[in-house]
Protein backbone atom coordinates (compact mmCIF):
# COMPACT_ATOMS: atom_id res chain seq x y z
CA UNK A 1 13.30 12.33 -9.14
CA UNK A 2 9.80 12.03 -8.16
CA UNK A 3 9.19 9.67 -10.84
CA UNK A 4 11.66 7.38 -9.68
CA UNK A 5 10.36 8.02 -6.24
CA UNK A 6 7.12 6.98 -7.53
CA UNK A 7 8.58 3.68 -10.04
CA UNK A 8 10.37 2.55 -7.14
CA UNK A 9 7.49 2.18 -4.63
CA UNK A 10 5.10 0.69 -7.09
CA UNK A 11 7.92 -1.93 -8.21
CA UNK A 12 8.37 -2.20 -4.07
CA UNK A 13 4.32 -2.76 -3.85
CA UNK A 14 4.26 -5.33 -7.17
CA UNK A 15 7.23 -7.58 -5.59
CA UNK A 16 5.13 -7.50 -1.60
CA UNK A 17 2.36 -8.82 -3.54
CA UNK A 18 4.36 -11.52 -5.23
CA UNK A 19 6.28 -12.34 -2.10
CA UNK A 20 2.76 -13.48 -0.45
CA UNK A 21 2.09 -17.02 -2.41
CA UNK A 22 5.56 -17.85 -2.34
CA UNK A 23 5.69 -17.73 2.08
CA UNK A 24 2.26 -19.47 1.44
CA UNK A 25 3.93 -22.37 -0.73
CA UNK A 26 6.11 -22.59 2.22
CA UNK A 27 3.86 -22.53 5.09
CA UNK A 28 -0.01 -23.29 4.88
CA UNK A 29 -1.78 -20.17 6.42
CA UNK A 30 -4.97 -20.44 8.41
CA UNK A 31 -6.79 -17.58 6.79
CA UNK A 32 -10.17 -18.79 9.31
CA UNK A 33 -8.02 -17.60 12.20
CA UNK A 34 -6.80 -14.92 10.39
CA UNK A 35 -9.53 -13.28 9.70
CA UNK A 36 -11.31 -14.00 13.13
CA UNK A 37 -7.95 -12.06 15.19
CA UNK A 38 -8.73 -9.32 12.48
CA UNK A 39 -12.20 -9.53 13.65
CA UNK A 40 -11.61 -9.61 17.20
CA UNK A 41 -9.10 -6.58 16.71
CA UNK A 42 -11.35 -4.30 15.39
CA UNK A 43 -14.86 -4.87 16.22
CA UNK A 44 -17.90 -3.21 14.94
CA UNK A 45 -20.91 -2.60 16.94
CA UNK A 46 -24.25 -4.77 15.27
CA UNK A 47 -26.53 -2.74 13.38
CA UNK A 48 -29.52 -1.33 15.23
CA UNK A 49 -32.84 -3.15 14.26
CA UNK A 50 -33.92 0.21 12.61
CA UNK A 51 -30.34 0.19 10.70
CA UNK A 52 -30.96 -3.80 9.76
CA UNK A 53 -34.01 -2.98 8.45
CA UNK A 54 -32.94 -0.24 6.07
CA UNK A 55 -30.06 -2.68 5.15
CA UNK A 56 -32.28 -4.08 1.82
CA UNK A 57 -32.86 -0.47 0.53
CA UNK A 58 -28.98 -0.17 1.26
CA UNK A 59 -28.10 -3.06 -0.63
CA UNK A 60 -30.47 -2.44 -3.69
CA UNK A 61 -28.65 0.77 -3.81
CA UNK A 62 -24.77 -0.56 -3.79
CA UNK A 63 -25.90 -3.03 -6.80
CA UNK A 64 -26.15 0.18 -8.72
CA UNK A 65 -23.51 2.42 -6.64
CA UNK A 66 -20.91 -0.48 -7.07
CA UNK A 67 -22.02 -2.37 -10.29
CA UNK A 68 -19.99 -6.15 -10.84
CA UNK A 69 -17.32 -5.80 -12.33
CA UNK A 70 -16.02 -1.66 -11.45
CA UNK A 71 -13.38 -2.16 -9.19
CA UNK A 72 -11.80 -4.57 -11.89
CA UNK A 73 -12.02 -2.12 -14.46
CA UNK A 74 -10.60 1.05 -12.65
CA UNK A 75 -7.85 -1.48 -12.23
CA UNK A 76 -7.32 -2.16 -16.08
CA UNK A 77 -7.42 1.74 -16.20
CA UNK A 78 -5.04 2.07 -13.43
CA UNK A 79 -2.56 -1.04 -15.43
CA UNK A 80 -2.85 0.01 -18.76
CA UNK A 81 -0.54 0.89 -21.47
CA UNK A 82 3.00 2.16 -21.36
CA UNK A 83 3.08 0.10 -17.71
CA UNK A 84 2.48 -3.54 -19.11
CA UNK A 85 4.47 -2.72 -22.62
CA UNK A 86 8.19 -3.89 -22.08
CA UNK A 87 8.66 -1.50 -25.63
CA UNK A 88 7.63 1.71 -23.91
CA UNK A 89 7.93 1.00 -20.01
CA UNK A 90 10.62 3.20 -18.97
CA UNK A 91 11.41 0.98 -15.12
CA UNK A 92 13.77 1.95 -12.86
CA UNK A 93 16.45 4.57 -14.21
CA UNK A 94 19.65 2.67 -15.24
CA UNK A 95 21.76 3.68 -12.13
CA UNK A 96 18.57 2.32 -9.68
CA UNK A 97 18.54 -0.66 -11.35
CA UNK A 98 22.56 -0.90 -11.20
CA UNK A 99 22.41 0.21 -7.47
CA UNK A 100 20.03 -2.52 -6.91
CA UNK A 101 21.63 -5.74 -8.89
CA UNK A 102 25.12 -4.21 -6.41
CA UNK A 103 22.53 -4.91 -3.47
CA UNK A 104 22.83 -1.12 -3.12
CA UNK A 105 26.26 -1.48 -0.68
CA UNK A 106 27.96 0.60 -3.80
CA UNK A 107 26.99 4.17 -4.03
CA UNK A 108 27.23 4.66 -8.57
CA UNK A 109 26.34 7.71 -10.29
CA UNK A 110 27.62 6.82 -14.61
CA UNK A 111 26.22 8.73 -17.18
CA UNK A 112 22.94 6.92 -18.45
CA UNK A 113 24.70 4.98 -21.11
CA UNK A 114 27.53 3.48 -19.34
CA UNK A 115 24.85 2.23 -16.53
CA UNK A 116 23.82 0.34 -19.40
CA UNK A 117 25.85 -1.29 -20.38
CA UNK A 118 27.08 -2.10 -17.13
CA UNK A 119 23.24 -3.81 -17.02
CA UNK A 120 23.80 -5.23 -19.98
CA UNK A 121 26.45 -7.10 -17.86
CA UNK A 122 25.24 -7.78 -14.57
CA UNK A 123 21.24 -7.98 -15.37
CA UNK A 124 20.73 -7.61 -19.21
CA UNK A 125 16.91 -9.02 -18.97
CA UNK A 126 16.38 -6.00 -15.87
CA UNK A 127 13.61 -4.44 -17.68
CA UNK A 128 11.41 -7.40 -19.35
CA UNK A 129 11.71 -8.24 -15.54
CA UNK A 130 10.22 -5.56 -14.39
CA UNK A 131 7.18 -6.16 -16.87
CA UNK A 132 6.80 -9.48 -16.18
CA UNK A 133 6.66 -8.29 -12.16
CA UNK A 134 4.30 -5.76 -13.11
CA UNK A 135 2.08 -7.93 -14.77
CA UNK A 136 2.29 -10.98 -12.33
CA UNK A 137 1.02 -8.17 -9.34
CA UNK A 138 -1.76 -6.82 -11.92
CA UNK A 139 -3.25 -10.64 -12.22
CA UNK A 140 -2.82 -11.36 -8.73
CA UNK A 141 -4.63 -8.14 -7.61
CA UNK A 142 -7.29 -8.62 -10.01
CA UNK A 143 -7.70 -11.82 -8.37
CA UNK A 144 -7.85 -9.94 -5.19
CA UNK A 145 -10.70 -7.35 -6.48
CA UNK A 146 -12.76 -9.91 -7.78
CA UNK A 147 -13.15 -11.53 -3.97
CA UNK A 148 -13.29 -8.16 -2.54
CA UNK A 149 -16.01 -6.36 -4.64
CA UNK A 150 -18.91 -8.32 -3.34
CA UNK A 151 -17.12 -8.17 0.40
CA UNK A 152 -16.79 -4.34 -0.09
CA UNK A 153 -20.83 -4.28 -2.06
CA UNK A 154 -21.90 -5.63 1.04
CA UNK A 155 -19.82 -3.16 4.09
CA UNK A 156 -20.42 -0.11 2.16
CA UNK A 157 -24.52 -1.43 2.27
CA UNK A 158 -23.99 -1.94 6.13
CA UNK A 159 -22.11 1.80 6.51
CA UNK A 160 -24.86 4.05 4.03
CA UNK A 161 -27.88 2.07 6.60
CA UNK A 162 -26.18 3.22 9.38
CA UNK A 163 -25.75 6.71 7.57
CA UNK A 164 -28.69 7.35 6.28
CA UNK A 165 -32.55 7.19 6.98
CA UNK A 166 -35.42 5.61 4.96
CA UNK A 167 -36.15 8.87 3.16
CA UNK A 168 -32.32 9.68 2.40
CA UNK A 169 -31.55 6.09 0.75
CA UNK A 170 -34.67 6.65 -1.32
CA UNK A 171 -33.32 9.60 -2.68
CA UNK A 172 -30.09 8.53 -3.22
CA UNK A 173 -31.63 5.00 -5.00
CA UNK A 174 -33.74 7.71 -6.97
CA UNK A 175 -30.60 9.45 -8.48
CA UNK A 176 -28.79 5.88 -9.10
CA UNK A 177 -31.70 5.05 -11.19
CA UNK A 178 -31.56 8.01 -13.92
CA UNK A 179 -29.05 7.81 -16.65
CA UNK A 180 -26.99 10.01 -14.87
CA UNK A 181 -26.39 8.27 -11.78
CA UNK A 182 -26.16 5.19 -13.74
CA UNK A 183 -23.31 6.35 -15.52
CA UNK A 184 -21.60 7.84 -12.26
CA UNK A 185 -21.72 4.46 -10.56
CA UNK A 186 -20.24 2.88 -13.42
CA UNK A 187 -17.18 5.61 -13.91
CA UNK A 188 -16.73 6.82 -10.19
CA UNK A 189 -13.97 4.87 -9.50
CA UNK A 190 -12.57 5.12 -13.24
CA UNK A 191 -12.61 9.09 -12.41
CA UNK A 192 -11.12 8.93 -8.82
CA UNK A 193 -7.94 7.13 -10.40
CA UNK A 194 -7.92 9.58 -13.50
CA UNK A 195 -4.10 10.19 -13.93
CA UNK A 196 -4.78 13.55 -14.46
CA UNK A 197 -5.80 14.15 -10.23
CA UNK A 198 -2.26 12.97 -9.48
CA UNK A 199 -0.57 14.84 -12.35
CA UNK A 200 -2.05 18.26 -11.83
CA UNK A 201 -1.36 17.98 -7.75
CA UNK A 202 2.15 17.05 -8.27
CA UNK A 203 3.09 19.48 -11.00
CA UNK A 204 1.81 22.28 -8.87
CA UNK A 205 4.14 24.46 -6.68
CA UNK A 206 1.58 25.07 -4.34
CA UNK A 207 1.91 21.05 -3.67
CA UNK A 208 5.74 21.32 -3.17
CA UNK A 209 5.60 24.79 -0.92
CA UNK A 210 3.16 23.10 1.18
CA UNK A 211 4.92 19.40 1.35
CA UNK A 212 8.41 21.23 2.17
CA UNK A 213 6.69 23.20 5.02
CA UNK A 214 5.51 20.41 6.41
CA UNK A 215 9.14 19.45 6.31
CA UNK A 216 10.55 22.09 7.67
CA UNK A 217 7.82 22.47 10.61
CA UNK A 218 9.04 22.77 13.92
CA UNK A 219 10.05 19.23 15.21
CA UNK A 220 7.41 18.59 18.71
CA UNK A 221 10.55 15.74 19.58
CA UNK A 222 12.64 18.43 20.06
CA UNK A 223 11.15 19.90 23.08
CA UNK A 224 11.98 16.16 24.63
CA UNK A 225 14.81 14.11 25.93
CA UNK A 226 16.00 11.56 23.26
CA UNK A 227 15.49 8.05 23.69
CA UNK A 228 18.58 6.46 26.05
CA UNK A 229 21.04 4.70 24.23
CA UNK A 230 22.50 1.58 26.27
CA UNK A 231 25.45 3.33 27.51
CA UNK A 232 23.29 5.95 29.55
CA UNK A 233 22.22 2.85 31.10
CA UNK A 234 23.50 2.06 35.01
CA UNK A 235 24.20 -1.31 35.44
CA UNK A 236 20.96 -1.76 37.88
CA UNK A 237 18.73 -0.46 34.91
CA UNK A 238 20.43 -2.85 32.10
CA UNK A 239 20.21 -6.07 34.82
CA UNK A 240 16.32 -4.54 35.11
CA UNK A 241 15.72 -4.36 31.59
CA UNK A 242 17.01 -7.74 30.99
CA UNK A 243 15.00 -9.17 33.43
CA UNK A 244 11.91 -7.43 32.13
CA UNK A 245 11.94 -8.25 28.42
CA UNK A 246 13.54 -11.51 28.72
CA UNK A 247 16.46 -10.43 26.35
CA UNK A 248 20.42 -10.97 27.18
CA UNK A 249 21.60 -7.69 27.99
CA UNK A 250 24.32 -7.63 24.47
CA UNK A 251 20.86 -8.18 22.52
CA UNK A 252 19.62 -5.32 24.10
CA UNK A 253 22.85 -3.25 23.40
CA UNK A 254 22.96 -4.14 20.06
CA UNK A 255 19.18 -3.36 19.31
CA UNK A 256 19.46 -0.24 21.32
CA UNK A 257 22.06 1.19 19.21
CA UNK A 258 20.68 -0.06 15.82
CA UNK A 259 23.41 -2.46 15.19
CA UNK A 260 21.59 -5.06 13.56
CA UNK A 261 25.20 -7.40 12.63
CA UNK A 262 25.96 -7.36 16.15
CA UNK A 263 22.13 -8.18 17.09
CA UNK A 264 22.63 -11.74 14.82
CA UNK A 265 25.13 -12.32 17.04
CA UNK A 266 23.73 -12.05 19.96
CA UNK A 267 20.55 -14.63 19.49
């Protein structure tokens, strides 16, 4: 279950990457003004003159800390083998991909076999397509990394002068320089996506016992009112809302009670 749980959001993450250029095809986007309400979002405070001038030392060290060309290969770690090869990649379990080509409005549960060749019907090409998806996001991303590395070089020199002092970057530039630290640079990220992190925390118990606690916590919404549907509504307050958010009130009654058919209608 859990590795259809996992299949299913990384196919979900591959096809929002590929859905990007396409509404770009469509409409141009203004990444300048993009990036400028990002910036006037979340601003940063400038760096103190004592922070700007450690910012070399900070920089000298993220050559070696993040060396060209790392967050491209953790990626071709991250991609390779079984995940690219349409032979070997397993995909979405024959009754998810069945589910899916039926749009998921029919609930089917067949024995492995028969969901095949119910595939082999409706979608026989399901899995090459799920290949060719995979490998469409992995170019696309490593597109992505390749702009971001020196973007990312350069914050992460901004955040360690603004962490550290003089004396502490030295150090830290010391240890980049040996062998060691060399090597670290070079495999940090390569060890941080190391299947085997995600493998031994999943196949533990003490994962599952803690993640169904969490579940089964007490629920803080409980010691509140629920939301109001529109019914609870008086007329005054539905006339009131109306007038507030600008919306008719059978928009409002069909967005209150999640009736999204009904909402169409109403626009």
């Amino acid at each position: 279950m859990m590795k259809r749980l996992l299949l299913a959001a990384t196919a979900a993450w591959a096809l929002a990457g590929l859905a990007a250029p396409a509404a770009a095809q469509e409409e141009e986007i203004d990444t300048v003004a993009m990036a400028a309400e990002y910036a006037s979002e979340f601003q940063v405070e400038p760096l103190t003159p004592e922070q700007a001038a450690r910012l070399p030392l900070a920089r000298d060290i993220l050559t070696r800390a993040l060396p060209e060309g790392s967050l491209l290969e953790a990626l071709a770690v991250y991609f390779e083998g079984a995940y690219l090869d349409p032979a070997t990649f397993e995909g979405a379990a024959p009754n998810d991909a069945l589910a899916q080509s039926l749009n998921w409005l029919i609930a089917i549960e067949l024995e492995p076999r028969k969901a095949e060749m119910a595939l082999a019907i409706i979608d026989p090409v399901y899995r090459e397509r799920e290949v060719a998806l995979n490998r469409a996001s992995f170019e696309a991303t490593r597109t992505r990394m390749a702009a971001l590395e020196p973007l990312m070089r350069e914050a992460l020199a901004e955040v360690y002068a603004i962490y550290y002092d003089e004396a502490q970057l030295r150090d830290i530039a010391a240890f980049f320089a040996t062998p060691t630290g060399g090597l670290f640079a070079r495999q940090q990220l390569e060890v941080a996506s190391n299947g085997r992190l995600s493998t031994r925390i999943f196949a533990s118990p003490i994962y599952w016992e803690a993640t169904m606690a969490s579940y089964m916590a007490a629920d803080p919404a409980e010691n509140f009112p629920e939301r109001r549907h529109f019914a609870d509504l008086t007329a005054a307050e539905r006339e009131r809302l109306a007038a507030l958010t600008g919306q008719s009130l059978g928009a409002l009654e069909a967005a209150m009670n999640n009736d999204w058919q009904a909402l169409e209608g109403a626009e």
